[in-house]
PDB file of N, CA and C in Angstrom:
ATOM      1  N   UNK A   1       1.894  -6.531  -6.343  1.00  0.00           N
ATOM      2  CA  UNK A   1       1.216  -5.252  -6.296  1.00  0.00           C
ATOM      3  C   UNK A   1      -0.292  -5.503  -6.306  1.00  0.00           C
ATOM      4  N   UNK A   2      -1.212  -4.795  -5.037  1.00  0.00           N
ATOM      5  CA  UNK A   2      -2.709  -5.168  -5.152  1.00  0.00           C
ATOM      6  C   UNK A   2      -3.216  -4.256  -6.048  1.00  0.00           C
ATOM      7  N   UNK A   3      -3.965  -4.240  -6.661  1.00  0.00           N
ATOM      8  CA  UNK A   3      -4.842  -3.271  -7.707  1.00  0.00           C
ATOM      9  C   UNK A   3      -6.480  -3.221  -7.645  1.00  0.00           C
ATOM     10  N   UNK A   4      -7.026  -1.939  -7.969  1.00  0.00           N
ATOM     11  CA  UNK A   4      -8.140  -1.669  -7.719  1.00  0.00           C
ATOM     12  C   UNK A   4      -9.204  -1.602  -9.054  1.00  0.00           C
ATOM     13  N   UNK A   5      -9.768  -1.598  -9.659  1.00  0.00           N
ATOM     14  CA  UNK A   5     -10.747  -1.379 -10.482  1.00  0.00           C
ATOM     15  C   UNK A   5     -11.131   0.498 -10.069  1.00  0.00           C
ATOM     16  N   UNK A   6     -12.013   0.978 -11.020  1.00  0.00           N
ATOM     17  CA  UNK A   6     -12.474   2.108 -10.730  1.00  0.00           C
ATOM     18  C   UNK A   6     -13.814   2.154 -10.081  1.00  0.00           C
ATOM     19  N   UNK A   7     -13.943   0.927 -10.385  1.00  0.00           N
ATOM     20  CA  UNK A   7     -15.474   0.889  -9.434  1.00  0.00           C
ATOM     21  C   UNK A   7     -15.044   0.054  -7.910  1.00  0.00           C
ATOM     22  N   UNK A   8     -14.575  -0.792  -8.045  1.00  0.00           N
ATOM     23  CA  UNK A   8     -13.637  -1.153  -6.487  1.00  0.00           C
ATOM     24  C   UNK A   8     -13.586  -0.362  -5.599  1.00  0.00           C
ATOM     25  N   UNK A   9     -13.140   0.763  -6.454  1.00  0.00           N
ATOM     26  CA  UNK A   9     -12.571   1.723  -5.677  1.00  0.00           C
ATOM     27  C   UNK A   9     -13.034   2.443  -4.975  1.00  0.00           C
ATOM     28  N   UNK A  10     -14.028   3.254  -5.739  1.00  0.00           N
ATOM     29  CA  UNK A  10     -15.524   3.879  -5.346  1.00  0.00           C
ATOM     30  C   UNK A  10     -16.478   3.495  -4.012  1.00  0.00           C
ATOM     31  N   UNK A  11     -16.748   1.671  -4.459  1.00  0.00           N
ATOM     32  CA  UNK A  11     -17.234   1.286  -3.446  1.00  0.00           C
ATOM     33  C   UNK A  11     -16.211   0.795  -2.312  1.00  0.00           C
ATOM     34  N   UNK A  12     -15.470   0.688  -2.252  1.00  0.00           N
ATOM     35  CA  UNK A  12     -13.939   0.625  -1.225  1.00  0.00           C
ATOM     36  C   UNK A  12     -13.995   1.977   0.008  1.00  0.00           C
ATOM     37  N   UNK A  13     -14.141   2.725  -0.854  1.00  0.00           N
ATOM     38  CA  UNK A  13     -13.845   4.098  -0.383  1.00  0.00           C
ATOM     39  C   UNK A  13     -15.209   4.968   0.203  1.00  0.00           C
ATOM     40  N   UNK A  14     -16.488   4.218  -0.238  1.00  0.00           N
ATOM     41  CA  UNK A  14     -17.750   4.331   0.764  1.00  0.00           C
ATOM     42  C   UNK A  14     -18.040   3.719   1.516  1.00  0.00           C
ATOM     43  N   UNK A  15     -17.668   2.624   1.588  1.00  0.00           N
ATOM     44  CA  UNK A  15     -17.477   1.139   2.844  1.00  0.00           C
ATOM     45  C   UNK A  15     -16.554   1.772   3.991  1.00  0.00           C
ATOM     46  N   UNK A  16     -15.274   2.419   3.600  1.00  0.00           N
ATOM     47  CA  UNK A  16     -14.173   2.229   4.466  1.00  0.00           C
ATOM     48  C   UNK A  16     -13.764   3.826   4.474  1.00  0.00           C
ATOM     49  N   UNK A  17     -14.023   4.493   5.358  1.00  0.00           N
ATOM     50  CA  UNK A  17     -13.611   6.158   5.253  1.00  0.00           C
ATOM     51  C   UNK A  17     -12.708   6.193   5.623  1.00  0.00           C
ATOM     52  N   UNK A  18     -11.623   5.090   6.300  1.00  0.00           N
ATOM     53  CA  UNK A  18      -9.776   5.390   6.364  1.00  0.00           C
ATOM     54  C   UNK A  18      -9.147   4.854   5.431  1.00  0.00           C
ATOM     55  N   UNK A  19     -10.226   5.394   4.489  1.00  0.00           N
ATOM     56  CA  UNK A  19      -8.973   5.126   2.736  1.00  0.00           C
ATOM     57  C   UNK A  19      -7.685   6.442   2.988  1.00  0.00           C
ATOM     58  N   UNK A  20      -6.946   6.297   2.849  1.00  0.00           N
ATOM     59  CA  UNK A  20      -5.867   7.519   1.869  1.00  0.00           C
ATOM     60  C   UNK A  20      -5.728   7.430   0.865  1.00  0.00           C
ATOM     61  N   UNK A  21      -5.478   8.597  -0.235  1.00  0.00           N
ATOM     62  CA  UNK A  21      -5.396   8.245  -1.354  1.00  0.00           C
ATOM     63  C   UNK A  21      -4.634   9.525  -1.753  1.00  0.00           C
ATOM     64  N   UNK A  22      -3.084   9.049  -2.529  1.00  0.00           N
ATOM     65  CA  UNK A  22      -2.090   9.629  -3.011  1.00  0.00           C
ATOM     66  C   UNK A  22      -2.217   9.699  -4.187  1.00  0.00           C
ATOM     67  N   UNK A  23      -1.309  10.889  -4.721  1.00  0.00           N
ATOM     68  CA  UNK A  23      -1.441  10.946  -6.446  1.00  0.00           C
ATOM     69  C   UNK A  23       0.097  10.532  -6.480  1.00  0.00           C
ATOM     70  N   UNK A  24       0.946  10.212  -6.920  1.00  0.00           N
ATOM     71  CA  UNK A  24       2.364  10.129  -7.152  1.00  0.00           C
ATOM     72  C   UNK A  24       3.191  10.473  -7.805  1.00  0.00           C
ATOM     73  N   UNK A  25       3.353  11.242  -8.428  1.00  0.00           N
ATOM     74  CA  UNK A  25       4.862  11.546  -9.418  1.00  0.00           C
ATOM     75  C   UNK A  25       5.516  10.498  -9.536  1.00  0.00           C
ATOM     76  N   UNK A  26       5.464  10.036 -11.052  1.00  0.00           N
ATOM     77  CA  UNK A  26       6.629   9.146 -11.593  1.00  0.00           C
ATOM     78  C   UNK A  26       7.144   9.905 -12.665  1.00  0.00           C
ATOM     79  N   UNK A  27       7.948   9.418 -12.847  1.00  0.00           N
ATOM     80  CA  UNK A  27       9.265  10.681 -13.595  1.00  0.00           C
ATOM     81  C   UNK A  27      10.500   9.245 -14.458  1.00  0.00           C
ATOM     82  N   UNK A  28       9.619   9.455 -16.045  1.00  0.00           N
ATOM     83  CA  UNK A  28      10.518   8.198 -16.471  1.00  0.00           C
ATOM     84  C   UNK A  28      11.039   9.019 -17.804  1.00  0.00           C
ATOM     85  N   UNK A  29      12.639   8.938 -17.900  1.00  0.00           N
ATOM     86  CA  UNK A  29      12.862  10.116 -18.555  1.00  0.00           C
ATOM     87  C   UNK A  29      12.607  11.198 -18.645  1.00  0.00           C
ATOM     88  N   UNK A  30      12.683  12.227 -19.859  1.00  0.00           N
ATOM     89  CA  UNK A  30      12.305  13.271 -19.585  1.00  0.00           C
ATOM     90  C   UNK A  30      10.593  13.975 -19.233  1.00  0.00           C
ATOM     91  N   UNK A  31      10.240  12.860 -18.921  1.00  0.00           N
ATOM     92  CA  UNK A  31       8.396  12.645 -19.106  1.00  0.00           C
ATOM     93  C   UNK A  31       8.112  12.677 -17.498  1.00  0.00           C
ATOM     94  N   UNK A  32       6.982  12.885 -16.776  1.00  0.00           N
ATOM     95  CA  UNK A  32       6.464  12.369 -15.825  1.00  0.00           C
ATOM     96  C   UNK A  32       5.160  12.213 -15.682  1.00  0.00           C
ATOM     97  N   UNK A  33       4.292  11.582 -15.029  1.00  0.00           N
ATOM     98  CA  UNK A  33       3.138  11.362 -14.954  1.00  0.00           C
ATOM     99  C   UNK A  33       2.445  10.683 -13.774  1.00  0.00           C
ATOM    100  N   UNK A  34       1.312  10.736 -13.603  1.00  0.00           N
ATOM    101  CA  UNK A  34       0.492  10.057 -12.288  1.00  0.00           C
ATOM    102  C   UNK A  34      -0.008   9.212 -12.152  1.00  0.00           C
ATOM    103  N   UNK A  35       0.173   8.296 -10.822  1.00  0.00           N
ATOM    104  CA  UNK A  35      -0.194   7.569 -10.075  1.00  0.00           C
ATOM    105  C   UNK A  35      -1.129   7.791  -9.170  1.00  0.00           C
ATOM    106  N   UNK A  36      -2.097   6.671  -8.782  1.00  0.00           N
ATOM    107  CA  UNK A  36      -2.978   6.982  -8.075  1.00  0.00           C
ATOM    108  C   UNK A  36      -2.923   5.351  -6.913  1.00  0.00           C
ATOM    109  N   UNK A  37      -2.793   5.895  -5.492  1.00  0.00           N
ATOM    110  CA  UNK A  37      -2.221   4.525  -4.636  1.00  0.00           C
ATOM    111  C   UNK A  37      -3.352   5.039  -3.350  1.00  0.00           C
ATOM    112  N   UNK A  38      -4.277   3.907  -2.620  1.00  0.00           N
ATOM    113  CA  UNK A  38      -4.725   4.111  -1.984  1.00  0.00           C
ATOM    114  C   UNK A  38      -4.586   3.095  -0.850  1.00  0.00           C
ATOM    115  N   UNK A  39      -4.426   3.518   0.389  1.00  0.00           N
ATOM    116  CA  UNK A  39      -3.712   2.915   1.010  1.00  0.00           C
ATOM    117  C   UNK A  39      -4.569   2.556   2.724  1.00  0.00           C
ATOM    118  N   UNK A  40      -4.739   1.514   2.989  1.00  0.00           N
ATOM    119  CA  UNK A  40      -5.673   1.086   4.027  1.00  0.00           C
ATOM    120  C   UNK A  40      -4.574   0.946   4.782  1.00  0.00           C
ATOM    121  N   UNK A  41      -4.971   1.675   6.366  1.00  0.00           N
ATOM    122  CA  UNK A  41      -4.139   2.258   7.257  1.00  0.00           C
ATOM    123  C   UNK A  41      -4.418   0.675   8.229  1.00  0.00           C
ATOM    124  N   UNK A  42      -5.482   0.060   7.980  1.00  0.00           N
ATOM    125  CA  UNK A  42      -6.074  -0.745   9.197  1.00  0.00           C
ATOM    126  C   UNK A  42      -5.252  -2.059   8.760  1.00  0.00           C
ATOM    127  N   UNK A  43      -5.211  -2.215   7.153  1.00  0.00           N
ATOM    128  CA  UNK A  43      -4.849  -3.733   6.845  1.00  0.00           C
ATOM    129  C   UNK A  43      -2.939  -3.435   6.207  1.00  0.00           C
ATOM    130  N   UNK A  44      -2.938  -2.386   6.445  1.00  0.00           N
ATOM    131  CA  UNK A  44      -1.401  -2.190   5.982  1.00  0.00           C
ATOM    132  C   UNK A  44      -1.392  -2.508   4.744  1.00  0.00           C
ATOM    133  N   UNK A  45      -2.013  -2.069   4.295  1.00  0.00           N
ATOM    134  CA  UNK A  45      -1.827  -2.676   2.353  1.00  0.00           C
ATOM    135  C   UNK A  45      -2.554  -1.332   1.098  1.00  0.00           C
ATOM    136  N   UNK A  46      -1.327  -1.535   0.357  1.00  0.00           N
ATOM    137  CA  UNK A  46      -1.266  -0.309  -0.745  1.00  0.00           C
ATOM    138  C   UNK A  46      -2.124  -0.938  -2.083  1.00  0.00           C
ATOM    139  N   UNK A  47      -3.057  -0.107  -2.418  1.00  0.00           N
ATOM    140  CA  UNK A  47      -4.056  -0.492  -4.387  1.00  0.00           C
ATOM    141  C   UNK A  47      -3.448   0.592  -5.031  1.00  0.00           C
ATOM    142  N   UNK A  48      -3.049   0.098  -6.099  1.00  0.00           N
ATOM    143  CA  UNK A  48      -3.306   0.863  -7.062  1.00  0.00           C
ATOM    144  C   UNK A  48      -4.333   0.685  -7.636  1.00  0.00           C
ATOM    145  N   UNK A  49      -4.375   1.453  -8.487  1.00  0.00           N
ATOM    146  CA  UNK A  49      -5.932   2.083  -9.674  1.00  0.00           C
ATOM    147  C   UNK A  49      -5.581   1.122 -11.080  1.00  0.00           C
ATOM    148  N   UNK A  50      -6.566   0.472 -11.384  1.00  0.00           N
ATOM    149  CA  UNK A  50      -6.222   0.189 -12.680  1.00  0.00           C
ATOM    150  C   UNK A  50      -6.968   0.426 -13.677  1.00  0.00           C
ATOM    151  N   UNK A  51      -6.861  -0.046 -15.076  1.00  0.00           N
ATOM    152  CA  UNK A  51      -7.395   0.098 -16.296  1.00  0.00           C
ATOM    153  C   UNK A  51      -8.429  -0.670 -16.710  1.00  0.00           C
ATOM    154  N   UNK A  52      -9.288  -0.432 -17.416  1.00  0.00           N
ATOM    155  CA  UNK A  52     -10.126  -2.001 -17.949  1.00  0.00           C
ATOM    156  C   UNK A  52      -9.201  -2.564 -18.236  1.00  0.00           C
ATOM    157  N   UNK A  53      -8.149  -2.951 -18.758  1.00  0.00           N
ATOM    158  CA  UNK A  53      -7.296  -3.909 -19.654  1.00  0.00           C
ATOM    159  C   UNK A  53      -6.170  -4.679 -18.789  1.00  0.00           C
ATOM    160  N   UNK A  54      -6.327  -3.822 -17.292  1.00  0.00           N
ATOM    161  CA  UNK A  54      -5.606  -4.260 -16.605  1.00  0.00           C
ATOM    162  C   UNK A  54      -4.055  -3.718 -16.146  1.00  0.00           C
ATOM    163  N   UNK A  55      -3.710  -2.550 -16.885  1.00  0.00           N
ATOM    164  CA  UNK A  55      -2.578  -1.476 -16.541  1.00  0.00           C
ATOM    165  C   UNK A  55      -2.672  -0.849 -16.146  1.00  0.00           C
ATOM    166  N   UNK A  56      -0.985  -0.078 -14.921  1.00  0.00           N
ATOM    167  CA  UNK A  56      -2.173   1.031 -13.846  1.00  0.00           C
ATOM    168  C   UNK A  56      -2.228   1.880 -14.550  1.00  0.00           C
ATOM    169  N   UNK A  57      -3.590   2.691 -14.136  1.00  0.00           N
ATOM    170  CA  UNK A  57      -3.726   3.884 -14.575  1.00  0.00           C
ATOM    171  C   UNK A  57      -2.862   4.963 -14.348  1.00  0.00           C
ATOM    172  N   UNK A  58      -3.183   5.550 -15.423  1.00  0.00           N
ATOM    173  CA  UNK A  58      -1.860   6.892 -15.071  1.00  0.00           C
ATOM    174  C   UNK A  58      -2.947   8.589 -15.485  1.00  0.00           C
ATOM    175  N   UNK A  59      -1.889   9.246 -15.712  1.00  0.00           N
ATOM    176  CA  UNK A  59      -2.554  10.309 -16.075  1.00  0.00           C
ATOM    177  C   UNK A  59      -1.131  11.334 -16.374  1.00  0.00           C
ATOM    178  N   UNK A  60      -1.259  12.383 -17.359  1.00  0.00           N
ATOM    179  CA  UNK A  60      -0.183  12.899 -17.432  1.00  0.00           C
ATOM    180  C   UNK A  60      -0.335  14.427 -16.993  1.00  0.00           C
ATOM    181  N   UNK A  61      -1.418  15.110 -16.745  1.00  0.00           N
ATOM    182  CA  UNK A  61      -1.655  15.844 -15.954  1.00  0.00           C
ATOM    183  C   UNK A  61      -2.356  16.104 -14.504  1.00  0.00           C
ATOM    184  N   UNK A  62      -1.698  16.487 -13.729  1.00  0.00           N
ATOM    185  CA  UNK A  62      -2.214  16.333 -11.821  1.00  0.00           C
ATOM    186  C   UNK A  62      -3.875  16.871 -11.852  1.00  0.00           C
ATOM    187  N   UNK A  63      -4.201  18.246 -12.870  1.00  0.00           N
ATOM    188  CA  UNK A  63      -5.636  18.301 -13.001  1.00  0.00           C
ATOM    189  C   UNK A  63      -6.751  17.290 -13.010  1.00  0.00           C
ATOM    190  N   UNK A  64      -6.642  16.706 -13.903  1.00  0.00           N
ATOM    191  CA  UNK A  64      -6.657  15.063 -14.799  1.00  0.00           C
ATOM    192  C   UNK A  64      -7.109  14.025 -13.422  1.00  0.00           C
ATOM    193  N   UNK A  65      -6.125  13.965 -12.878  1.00  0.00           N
ATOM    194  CA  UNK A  65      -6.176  13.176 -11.387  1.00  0.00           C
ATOM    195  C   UNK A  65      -7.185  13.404 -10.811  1.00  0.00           C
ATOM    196  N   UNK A  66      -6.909  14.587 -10.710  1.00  0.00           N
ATOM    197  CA  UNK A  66      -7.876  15.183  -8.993  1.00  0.00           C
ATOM    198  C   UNK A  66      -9.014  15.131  -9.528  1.00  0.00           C
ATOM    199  N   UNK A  67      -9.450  15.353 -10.805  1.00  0.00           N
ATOM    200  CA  UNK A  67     -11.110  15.380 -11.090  1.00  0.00           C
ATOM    201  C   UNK A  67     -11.725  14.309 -11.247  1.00  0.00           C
ATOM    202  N   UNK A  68     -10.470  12.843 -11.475  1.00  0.00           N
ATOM    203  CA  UNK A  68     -10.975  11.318 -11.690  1.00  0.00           C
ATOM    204  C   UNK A  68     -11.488  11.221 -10.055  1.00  0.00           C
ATOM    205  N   UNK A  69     -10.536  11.731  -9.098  1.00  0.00           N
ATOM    206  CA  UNK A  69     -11.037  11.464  -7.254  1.00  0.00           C
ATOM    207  C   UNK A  69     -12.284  11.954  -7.468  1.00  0.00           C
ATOM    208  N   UNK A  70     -12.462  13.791  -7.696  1.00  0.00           N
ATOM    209  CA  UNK A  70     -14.011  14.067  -7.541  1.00  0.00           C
ATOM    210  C   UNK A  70     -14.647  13.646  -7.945  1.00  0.00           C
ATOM    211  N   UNK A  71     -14.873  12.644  -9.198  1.00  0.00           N
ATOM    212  CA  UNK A  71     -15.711  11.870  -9.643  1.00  0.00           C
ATOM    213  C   UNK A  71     -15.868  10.727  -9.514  1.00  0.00           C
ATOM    214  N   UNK A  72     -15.059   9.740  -9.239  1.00  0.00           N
ATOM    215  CA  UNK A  72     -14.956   8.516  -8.415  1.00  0.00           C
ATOM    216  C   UNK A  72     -14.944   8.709  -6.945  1.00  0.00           C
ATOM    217  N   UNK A  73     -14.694   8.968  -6.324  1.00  0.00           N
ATOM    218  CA  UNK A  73     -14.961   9.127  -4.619  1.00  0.00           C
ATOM    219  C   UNK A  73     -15.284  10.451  -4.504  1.00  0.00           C
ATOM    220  N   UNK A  74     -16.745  10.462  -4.610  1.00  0.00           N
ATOM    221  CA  UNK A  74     -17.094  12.154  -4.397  1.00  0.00           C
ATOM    222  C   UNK A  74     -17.042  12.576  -2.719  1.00  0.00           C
ATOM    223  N   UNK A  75     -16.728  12.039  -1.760  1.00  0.00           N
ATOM    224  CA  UNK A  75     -17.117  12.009  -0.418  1.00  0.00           C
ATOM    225  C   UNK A  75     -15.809  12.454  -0.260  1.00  0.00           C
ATOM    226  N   UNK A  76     -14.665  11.702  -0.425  1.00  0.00           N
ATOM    227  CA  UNK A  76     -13.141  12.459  -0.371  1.00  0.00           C
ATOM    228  C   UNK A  76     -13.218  13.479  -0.020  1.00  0.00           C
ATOM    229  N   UNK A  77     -12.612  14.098   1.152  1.00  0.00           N
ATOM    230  CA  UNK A  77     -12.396  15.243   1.432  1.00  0.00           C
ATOM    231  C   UNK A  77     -10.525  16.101   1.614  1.00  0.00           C
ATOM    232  N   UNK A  78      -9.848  14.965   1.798  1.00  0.00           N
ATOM    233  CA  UNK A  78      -8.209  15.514   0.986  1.00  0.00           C
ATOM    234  C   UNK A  78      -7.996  14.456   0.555  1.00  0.00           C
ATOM    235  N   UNK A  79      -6.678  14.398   0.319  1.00  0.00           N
ATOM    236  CA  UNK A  79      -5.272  13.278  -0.538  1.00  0.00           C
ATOM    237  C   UNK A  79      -4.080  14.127  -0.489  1.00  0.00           C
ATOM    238  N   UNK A  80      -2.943  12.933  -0.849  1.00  0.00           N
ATOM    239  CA  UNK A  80      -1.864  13.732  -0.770  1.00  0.00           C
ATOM    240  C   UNK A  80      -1.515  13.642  -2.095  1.00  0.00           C
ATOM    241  N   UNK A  81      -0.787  14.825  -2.841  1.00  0.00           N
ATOM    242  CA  UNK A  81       0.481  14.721  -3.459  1.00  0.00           C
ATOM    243  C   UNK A  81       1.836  14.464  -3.151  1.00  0.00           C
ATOM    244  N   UNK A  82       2.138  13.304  -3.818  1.00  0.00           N
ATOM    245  CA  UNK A  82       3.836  13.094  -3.443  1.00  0.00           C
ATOM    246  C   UNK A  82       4.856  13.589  -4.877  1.00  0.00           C
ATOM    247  N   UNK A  83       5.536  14.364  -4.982  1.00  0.00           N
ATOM    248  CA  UNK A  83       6.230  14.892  -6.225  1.00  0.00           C
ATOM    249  C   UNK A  83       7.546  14.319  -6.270  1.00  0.00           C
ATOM    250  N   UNK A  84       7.932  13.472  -7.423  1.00  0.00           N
ATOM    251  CA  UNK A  84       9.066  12.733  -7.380  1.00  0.00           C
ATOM    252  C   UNK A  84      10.426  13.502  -6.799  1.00  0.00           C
ATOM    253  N   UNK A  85      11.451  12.616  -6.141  1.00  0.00           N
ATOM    254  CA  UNK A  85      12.613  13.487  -6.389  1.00  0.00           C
ATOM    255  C   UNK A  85      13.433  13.666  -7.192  1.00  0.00           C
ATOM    256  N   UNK A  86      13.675  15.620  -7.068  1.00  0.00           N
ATOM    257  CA  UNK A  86      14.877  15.647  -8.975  1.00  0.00           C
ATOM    258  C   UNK A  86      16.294  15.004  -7.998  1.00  0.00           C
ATOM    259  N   UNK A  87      16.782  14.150  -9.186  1.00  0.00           N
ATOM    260  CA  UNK A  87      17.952  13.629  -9.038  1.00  0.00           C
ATOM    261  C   UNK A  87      18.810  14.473  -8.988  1.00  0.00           C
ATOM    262  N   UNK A  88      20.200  14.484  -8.190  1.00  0.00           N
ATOM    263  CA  UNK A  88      21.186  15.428  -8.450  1.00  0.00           C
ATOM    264  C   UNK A  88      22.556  14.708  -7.964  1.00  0.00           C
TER     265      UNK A  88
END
């Protein structure tokens, strides 16, 4: 798995304007929470976001997310949400 720093990222994403960048639904037990995966269309290869300490970042509310993008890649102009699937 490649991983990004929060500043990586930032400057990643002003260098290279065919970033994408997904929020993800993970859903572990009765809990779920977010992912953040940005994905270079040119080199075929997926980052995640990580932590100072080195774990990915998460977030447990989608608000939470979207305001880490507006503030780390202020130039961003969409992303996607992907919402896990309910099992059945």
């Amino acid at each position: 798995m490649l991983t990004l720093s929060t500043r990586e990222l930032a400057v990643l994403f002003d260098a290279q304007r065919e970033c994408e960048i997904y929020l993800v639904e993970v859903v572990t037990g009765a809990e779920s929470q977010w992912e953040m995966e940005v994905k270079l269309p040119e080199q075929d290869k997926v980052y995640r976001v990580q932590t100072f300490r080195g774990q990915i970042k998460t977030w447990k509310h989608l608000n939470s997310a979207v305001s880490f993008i507006k503030e780390t890649c202020p130039k961003a102009e969409m992303f996607h949400v992907v919402l896990a699937k309910a099992s059945s």
